[in-house]
C-alpha atoms as a PDB file:
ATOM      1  CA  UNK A   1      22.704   1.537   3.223  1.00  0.00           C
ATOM      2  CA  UNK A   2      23.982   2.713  -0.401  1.00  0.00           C
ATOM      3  CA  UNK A   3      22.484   5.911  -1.877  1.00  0.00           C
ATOM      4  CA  UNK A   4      20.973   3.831  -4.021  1.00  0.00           C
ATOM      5  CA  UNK A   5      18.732   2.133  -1.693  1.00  0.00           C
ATOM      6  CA  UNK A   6      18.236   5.463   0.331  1.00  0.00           C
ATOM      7  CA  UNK A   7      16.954   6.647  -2.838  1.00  0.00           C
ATOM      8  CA  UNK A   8      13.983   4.330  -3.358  1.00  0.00           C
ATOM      9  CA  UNK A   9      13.867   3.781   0.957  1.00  0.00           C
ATOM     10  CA  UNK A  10       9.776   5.613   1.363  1.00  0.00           C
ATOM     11  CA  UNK A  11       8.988   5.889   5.066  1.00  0.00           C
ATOM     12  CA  UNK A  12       5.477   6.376   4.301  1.00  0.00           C
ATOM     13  CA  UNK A  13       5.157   2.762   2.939  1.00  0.00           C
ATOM     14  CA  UNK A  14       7.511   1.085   5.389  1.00  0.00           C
ATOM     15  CA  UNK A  15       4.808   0.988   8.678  1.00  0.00           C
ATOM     16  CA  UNK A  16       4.277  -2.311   8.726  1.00  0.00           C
ATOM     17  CA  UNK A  17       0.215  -2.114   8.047  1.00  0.00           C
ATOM     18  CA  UNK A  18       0.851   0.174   5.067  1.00  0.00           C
ATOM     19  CA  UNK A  19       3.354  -2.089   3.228  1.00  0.00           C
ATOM     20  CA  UNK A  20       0.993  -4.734   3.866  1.00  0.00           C
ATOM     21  CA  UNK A  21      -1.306  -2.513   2.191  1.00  0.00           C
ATOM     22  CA  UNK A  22       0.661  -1.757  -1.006  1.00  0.00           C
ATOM     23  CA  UNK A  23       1.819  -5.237  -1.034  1.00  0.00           C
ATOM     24  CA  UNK A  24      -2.133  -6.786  -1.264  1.00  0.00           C
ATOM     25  CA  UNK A  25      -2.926  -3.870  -3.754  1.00  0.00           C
ATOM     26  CA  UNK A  26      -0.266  -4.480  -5.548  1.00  0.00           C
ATOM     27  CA  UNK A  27      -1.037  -7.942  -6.603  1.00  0.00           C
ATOM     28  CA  UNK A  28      -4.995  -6.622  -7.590  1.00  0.00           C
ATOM     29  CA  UNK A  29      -6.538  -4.023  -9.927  1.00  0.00           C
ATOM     30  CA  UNK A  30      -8.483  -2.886  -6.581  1.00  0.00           C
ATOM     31  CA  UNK A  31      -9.888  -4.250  -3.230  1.00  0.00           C
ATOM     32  CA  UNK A  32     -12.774  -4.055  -1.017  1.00  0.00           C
ATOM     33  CA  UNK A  33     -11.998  -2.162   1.853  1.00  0.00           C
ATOM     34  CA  UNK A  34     -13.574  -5.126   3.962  1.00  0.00           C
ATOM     35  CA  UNK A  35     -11.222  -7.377   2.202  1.00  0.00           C
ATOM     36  CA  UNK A  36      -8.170  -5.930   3.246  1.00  0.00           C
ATOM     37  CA  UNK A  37      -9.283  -4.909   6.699  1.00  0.00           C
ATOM     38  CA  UNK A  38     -10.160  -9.074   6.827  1.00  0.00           C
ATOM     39  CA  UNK A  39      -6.817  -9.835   5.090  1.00  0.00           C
ATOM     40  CA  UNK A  40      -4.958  -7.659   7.519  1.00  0.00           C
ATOM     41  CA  UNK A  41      -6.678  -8.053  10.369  1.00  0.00           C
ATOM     42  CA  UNK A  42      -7.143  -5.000  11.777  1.00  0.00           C
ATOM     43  CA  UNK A  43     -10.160  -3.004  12.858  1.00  0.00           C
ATOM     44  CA  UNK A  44     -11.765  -0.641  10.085  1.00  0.00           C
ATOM     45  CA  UNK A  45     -10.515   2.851  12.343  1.00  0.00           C
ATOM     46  CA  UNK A  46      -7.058   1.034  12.025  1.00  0.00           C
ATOM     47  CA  UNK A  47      -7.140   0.464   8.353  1.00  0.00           C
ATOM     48  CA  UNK A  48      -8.538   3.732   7.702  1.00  0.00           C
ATOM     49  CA  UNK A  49      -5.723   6.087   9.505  1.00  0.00           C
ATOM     50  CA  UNK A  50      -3.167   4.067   7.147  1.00  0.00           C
ATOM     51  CA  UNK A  51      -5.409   4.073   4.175  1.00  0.00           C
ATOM     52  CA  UNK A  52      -5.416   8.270   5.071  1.00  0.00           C
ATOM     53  CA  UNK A  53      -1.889   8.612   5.498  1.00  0.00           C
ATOM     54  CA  UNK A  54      -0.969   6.508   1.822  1.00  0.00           C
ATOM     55  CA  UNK A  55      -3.948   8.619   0.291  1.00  0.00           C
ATOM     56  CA  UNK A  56      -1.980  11.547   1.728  1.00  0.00           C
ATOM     57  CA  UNK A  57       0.827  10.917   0.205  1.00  0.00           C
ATOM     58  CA  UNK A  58      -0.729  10.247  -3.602  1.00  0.00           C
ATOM     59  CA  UNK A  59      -0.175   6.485  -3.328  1.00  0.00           C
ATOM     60  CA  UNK A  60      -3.249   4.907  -2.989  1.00  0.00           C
ATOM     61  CA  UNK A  61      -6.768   6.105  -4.546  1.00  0.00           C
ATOM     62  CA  UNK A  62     -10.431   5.326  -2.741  1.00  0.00           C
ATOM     63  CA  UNK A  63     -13.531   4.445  -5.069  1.00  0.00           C
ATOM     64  CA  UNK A  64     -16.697   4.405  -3.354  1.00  0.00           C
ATOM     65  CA  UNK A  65     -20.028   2.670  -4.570  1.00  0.00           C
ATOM     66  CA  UNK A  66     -23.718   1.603  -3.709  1.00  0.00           C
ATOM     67  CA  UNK A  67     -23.548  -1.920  -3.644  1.00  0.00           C
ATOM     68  CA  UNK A  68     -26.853  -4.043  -2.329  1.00  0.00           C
ATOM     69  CA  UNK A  69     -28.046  -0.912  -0.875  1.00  0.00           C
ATOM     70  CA  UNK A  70     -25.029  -0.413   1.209  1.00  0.00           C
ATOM     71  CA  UNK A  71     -21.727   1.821   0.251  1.00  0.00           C
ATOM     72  CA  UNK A  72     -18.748   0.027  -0.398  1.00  0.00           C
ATOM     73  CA  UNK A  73     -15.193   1.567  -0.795  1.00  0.00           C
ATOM     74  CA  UNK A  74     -12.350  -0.261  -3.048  1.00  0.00           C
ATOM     75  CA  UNK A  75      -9.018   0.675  -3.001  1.00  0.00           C
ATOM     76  CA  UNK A  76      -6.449   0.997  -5.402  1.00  0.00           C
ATOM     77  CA  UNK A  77      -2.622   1.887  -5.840  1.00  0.00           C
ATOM     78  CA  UNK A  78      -1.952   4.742  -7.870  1.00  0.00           C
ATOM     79  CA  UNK A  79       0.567   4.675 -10.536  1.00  0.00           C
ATOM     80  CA  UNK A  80       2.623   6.763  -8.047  1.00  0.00           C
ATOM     81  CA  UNK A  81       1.898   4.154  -5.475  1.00  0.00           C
ATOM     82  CA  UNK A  82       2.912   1.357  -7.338  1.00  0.00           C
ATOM     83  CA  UNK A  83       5.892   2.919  -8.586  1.00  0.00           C
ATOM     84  CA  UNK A  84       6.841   4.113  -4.516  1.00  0.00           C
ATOM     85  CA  UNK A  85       6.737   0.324  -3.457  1.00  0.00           C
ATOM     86  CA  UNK A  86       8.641  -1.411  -6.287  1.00  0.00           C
ATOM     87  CA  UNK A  87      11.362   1.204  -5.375  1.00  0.00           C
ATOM     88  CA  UNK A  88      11.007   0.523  -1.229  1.00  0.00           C
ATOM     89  CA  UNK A  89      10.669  -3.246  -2.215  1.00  0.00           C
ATOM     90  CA  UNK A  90      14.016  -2.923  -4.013  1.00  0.00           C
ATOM     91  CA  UNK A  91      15.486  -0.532  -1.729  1.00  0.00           C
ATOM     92  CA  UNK A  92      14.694  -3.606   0.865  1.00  0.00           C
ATOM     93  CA  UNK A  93      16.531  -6.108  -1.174  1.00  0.00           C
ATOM     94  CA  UNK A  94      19.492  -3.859  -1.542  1.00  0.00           C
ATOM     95  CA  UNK A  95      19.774  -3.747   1.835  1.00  0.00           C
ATOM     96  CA  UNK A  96      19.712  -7.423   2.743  1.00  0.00           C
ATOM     97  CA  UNK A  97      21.844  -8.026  -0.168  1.00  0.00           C
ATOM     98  CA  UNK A  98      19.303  -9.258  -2.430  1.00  0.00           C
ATOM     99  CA  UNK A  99      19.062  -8.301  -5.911  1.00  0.00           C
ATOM    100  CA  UNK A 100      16.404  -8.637  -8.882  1.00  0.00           C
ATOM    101  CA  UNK A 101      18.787 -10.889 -10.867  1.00  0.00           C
END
């Protein structure tokens, strides 16, 4: 692995369930947390430890709502988060020998 790659390499994103996680948010504004738990599939205690840990680290924001009576959380990537996972994302390619060009 270049430096380069280490560089943009974030541990935090790399668990599997959280880079599925930055990857779905990352193609959305925001998502229901139902949504992604469906979209992952993964129970809601599952989702929410790596929704903790990527909230933790400043990457990914909550917003919570009365919706039909009910609460409702969406999530969202920060700009911090977005930033993290194009950098991982790249650091990936870099390290398969894949490049943006």
């Amino acid at each position: 692995m270049s430096s380069d790659s280490a560089i943009g390499f974030n541990p935090t994103i790399h668990a599997p369930n959280r880079l599925r996680i930055c990857a779905l948010l990352d193609a959305v504004d925001e998502a229901e947390f139902s949504l992604v738990q469906e979209r992952l599939d993964v129970s809601a205690s599952v989702l929410s430890k790596h929704v903790s840990v990527l909230i933790d680290a400043g990457f990914v924001e909550q917003r919570k709502a009365t919706r039909d009576t009910r609460q409702r959380v969406w999530l969202l990537l920060t700009k911090a988060g977005r930033a993290a996972y194009k950098a991982h994302i790249n650091a990936l390619r870099e390290i398969v020998g894949e490049s943006d060009a």
